[in-house]
PDB file of N, CA and C in Angstrom:
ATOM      1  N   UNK A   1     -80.484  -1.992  -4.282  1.00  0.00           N
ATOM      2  CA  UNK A   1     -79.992  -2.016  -5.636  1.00  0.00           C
ATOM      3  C   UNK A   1     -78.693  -1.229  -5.688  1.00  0.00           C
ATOM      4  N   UNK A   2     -77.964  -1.743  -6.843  1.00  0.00           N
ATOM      5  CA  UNK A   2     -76.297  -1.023  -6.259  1.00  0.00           C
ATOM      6  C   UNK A   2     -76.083  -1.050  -7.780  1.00  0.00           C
ATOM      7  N   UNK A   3     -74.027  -1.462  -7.697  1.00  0.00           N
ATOM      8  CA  UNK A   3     -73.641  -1.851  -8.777  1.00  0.00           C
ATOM      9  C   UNK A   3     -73.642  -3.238  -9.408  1.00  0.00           C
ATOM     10  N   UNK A   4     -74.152  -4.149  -8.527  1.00  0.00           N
ATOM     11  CA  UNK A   4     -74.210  -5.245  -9.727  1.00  0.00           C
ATOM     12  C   UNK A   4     -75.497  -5.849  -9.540  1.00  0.00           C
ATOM     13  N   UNK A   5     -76.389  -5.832  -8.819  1.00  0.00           N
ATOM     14  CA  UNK A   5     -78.070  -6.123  -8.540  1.00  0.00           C
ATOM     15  C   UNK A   5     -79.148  -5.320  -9.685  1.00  0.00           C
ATOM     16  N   UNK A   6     -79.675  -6.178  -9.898  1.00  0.00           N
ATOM     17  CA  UNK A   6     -80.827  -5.542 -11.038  1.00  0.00           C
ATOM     18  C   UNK A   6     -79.869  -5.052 -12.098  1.00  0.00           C
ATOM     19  N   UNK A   7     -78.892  -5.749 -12.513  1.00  0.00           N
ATOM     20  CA  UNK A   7     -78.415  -5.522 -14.325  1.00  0.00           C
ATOM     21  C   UNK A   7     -77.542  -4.463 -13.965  1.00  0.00           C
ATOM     22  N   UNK A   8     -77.427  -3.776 -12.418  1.00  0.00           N
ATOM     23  CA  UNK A   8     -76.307  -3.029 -12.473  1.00  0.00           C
ATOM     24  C   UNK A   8     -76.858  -1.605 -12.765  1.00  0.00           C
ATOM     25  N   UNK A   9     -77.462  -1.095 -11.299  1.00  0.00           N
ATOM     26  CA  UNK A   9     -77.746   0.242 -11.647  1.00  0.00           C
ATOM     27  C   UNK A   9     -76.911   1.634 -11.387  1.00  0.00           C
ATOM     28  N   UNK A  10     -75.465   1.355 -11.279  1.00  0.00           N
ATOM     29  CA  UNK A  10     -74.418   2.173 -10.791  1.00  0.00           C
ATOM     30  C   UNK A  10     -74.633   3.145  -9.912  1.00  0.00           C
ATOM     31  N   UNK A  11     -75.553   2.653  -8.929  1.00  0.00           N
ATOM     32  CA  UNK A  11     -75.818   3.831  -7.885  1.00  0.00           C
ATOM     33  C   UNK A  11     -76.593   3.211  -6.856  1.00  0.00           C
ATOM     34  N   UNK A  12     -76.270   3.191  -5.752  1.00  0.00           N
ATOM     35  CA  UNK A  12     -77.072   2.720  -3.897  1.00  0.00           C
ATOM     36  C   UNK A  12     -78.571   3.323  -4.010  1.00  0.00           C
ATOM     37  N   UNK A  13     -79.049   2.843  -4.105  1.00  0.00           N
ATOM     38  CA  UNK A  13     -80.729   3.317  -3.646  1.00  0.00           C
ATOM     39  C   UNK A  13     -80.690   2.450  -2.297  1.00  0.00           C
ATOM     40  N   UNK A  14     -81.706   3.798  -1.279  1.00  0.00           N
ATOM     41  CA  UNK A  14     -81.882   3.676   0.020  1.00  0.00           C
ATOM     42  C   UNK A  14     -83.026   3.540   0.129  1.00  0.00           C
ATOM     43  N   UNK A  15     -84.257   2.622   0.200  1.00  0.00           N
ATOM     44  CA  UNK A  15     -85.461   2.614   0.099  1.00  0.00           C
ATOM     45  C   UNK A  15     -85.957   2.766   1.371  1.00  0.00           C
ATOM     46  N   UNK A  16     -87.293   3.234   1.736  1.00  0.00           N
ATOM     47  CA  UNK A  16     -87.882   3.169   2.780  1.00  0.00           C
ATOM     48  C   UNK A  16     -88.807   1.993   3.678  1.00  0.00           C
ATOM     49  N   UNK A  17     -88.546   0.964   2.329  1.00  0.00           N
ATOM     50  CA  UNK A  17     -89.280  -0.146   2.244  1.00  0.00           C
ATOM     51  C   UNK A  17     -88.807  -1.109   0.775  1.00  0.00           C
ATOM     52  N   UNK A  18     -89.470  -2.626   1.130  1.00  0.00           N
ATOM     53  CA  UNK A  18     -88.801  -3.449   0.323  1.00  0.00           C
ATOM     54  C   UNK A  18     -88.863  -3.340  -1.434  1.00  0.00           C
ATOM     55  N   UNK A  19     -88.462  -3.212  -2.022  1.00  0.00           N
ATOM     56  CA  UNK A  19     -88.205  -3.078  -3.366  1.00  0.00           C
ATOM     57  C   UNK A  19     -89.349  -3.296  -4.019  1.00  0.00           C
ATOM     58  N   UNK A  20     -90.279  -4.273  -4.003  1.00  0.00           N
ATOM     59  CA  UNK A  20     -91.216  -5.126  -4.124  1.00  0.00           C
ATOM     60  C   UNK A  20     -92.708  -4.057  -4.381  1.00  0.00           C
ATOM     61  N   UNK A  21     -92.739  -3.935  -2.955  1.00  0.00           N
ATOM     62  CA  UNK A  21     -93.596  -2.658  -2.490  1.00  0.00           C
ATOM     63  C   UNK A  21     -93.679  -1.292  -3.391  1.00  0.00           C
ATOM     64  N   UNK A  22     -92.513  -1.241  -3.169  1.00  0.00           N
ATOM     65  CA  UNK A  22     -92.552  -0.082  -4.685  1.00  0.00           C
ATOM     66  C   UNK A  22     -92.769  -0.198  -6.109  1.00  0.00           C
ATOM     67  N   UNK A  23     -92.818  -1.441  -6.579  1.00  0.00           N
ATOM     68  CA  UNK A  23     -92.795  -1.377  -7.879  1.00  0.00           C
ATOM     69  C   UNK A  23     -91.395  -1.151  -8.319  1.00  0.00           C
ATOM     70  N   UNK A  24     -90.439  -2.092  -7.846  1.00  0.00           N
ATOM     71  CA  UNK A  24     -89.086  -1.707  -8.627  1.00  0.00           C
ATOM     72  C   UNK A  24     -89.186  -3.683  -8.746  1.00  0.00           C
ATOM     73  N   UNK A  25     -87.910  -3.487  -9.558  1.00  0.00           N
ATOM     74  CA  UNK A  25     -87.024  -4.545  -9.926  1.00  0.00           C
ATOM     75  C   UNK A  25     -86.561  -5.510  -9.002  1.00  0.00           C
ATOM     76  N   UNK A  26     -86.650  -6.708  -8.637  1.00  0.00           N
ATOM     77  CA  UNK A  26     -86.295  -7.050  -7.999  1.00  0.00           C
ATOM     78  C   UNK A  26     -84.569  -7.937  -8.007  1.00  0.00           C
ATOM     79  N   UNK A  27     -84.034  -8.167  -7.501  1.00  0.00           N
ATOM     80  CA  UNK A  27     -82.594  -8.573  -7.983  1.00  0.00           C
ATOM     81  C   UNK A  27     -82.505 -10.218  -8.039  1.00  0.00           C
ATOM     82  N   UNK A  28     -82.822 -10.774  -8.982  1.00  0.00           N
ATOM     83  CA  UNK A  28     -82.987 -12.546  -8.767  1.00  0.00           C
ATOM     84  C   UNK A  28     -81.894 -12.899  -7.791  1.00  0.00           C
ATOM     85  N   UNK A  29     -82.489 -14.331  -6.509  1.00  0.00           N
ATOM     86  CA  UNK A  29     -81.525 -14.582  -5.451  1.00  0.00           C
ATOM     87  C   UNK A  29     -80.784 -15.510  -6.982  1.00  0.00           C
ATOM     88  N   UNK A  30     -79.283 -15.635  -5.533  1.00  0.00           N
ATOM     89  CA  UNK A  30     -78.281 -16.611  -6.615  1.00  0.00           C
ATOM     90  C   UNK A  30     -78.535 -18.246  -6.444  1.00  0.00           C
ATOM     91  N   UNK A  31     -78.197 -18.475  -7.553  1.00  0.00           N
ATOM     92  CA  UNK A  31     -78.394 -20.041  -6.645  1.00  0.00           C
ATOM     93  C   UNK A  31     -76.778 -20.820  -7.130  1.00  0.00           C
ATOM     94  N   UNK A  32     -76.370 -20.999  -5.746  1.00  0.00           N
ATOM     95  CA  UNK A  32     -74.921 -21.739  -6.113  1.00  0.00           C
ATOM     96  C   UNK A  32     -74.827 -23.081  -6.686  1.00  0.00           C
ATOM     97  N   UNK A  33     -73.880 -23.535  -7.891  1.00  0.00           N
ATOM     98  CA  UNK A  33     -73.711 -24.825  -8.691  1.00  0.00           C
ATOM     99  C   UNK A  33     -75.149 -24.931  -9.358  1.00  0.00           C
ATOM    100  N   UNK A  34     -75.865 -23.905  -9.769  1.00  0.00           N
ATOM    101  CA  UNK A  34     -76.803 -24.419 -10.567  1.00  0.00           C
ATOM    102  C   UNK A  34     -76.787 -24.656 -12.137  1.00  0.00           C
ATOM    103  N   UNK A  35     -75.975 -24.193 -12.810  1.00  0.00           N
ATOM    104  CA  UNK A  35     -75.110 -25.219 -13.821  1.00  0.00           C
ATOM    105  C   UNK A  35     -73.952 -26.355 -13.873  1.00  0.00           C
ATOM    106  N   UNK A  36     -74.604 -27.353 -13.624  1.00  0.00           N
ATOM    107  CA  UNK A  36     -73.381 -28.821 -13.664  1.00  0.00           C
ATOM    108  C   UNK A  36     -72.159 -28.893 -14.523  1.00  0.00           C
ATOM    109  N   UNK A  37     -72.624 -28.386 -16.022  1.00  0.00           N
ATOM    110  CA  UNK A  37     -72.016 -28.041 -16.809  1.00  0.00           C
ATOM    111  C   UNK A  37     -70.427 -27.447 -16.299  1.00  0.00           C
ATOM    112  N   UNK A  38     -70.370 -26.742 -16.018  1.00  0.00           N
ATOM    113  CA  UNK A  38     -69.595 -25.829 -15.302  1.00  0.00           C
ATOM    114  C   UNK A  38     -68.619 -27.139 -14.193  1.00  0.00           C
ATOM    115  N   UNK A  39     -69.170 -27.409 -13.239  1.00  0.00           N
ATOM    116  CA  UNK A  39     -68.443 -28.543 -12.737  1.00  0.00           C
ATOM    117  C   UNK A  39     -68.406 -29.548 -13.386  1.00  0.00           C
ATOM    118  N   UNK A  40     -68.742 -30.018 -14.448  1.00  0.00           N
ATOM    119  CA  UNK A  40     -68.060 -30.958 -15.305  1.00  0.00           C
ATOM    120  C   UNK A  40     -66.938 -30.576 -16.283  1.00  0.00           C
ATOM    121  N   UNK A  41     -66.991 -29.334 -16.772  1.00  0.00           N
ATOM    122  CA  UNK A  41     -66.101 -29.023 -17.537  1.00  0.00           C
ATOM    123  C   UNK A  41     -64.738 -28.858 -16.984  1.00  0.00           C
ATOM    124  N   UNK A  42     -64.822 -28.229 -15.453  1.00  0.00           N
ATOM    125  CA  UNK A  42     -63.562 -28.179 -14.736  1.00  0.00           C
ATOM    126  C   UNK A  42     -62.942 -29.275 -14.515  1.00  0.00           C
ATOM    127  N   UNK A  43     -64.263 -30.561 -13.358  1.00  0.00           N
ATOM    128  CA  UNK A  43     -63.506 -31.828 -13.567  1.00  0.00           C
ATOM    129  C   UNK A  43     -62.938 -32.434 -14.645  1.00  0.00           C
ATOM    130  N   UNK A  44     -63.215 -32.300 -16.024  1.00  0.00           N
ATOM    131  CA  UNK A  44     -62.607 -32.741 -17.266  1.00  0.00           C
ATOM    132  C   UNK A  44     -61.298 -32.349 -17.372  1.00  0.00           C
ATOM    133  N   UNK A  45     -61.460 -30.961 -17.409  1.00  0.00           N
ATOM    134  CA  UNK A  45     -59.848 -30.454 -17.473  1.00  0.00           C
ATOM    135  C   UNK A  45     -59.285 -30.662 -16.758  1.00  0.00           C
ATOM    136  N   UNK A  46     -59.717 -30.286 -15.327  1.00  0.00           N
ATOM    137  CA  UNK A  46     -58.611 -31.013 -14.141  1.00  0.00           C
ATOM    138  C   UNK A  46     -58.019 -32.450 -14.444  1.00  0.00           C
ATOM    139  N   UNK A  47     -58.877 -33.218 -14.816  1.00  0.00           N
ATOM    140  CA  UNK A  47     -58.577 -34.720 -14.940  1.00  0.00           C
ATOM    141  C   UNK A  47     -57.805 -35.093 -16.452  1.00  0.00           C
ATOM    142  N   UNK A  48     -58.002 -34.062 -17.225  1.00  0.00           N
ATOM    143  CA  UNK A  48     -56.804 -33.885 -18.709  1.00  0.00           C
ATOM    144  C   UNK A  48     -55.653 -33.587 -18.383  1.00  0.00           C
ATOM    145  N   UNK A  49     -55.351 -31.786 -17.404  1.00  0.00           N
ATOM    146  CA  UNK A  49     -54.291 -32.097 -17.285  1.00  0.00           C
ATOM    147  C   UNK A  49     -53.073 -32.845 -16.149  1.00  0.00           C
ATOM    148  N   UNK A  50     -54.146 -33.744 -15.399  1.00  0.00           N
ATOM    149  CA  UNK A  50     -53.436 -34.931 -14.429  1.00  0.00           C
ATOM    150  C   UNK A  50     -52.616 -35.920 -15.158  1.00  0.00           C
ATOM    151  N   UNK A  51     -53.679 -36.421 -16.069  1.00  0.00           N
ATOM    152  CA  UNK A  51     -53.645 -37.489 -17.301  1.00  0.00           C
ATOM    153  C   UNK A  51     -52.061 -36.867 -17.830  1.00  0.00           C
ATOM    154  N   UNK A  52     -52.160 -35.800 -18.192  1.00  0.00           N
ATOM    155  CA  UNK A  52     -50.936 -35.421 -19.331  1.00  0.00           C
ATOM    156  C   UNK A  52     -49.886 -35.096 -18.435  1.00  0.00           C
ATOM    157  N   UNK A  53     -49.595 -34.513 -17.349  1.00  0.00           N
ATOM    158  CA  UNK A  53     -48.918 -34.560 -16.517  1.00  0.00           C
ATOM    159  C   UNK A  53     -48.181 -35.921 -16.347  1.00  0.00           C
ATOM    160  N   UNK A  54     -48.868 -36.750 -15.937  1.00  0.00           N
ATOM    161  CA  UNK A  54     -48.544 -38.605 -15.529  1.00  0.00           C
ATOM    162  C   UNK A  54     -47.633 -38.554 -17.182  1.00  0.00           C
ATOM    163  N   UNK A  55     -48.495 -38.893 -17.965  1.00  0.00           N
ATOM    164  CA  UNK A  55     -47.845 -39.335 -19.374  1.00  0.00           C
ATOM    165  C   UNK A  55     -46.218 -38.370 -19.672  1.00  0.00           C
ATOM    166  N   UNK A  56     -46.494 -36.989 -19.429  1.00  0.00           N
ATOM    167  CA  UNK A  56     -45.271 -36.649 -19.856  1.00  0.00           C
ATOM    168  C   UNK A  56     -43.840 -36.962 -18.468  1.00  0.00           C
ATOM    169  N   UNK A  57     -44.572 -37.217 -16.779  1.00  0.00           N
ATOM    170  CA  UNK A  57     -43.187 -37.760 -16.286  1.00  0.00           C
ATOM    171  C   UNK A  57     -43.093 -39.080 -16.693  1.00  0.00           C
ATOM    172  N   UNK A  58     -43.607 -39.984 -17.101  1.00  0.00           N
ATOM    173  CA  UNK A  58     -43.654 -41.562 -17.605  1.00  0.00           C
ATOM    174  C   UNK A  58     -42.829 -41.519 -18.808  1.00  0.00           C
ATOM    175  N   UNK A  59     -42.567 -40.662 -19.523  1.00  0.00           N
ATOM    176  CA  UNK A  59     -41.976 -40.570 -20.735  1.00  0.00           C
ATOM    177  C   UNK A  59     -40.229 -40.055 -20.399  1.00  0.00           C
ATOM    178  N   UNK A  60     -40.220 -39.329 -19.611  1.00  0.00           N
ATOM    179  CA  UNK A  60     -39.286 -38.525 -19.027  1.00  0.00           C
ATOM    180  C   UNK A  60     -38.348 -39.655 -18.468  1.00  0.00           C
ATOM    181  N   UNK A  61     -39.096 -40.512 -17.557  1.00  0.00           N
ATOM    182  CA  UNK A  61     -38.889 -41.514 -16.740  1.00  0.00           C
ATOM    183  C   UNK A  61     -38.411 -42.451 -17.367  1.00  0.00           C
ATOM    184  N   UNK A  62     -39.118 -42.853 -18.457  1.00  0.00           N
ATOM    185  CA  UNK A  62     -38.217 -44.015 -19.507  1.00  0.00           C
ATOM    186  C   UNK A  62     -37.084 -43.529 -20.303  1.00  0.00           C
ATOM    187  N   UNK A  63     -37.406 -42.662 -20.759  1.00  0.00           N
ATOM    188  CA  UNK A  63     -36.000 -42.047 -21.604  1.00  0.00           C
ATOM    189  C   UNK A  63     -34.960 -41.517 -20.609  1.00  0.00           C
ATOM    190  N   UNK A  64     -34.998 -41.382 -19.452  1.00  0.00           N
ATOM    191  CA  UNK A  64     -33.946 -40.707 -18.641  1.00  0.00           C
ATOM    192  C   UNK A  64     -33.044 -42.367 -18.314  1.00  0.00           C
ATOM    193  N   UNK A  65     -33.940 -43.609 -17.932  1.00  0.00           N
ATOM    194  CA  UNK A  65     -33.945 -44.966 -18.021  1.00  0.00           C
ATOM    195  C   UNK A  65     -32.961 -45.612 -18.998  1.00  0.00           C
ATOM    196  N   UNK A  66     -33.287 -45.393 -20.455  1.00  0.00           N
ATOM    197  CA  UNK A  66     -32.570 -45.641 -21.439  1.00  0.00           C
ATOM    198  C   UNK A  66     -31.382 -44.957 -21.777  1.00  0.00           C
ATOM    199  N   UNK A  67     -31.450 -43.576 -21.566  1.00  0.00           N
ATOM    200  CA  UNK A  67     -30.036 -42.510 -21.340  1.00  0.00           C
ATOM    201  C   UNK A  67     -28.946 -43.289 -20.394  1.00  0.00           C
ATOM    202  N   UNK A  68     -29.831 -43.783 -19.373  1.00  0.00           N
ATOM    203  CA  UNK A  68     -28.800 -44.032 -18.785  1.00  0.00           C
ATOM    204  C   UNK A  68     -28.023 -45.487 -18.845  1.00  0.00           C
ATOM    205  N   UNK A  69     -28.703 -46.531 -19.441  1.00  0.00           N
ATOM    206  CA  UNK A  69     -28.277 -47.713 -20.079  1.00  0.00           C
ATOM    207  C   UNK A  69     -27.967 -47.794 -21.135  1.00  0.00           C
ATOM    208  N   UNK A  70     -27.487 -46.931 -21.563  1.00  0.00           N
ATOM    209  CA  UNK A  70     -26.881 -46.306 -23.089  1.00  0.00           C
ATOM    210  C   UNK A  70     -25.349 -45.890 -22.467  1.00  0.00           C
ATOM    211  N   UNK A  71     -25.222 -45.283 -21.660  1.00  0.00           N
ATOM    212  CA  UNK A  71     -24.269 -44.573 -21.052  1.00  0.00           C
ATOM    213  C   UNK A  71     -23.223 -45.878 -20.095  1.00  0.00           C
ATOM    214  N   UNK A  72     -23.799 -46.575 -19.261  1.00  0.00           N
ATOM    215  CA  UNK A  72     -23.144 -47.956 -19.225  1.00  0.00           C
ATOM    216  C   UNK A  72     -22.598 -48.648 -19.782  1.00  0.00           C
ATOM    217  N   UNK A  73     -23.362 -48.678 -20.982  1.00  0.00           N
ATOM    218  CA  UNK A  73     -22.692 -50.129 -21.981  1.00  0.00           C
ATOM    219  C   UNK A  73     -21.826 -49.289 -22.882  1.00  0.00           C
ATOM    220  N   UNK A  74     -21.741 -48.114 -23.493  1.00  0.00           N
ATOM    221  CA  UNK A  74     -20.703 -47.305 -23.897  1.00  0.00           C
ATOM    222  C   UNK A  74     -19.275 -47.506 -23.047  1.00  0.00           C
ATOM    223  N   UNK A  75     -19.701 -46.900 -21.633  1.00  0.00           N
ATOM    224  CA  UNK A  75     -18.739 -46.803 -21.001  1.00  0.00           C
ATOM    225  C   UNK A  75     -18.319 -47.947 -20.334  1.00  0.00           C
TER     226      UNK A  75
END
């Protein structure tokens, strides 16, 4: 038990034996990606700001397009 095991007991305990045995707290194991949630919300955003990325050079891309066939037929 340390600083962030069992809710964070700000201090190393050195036991002589397993936690269990004594009657202490035990520190729940982690379990990795066990909210999906979480990886869906990232893929969303990741995939929003791809989406808006594309749209704003596509926009860039046409109007830089038209700037410049504006600039032809002027000149």
């Amino acid at each position: 038990m340390g600083l962030k095991e069992a809710g964070g007991t700000d201090m190393l305990t050195i036991l002589p034996s397993q936690p269990e045995d004594l009657g202490l707290i035990t520190p729940p194991q982690k379990v990795i990606n066990q909210n999906p949630d979480k990886l869906r919300i990232t893929g969303t955003g990741f995939m929003g700001a791809s989406v808006l990325a594309g749209l704003m050079y596509t926009y860039a891309t046409l109007t830089q397009e038209k700037e410049k066939k504006h600039r032809d037929n002027a000149g």
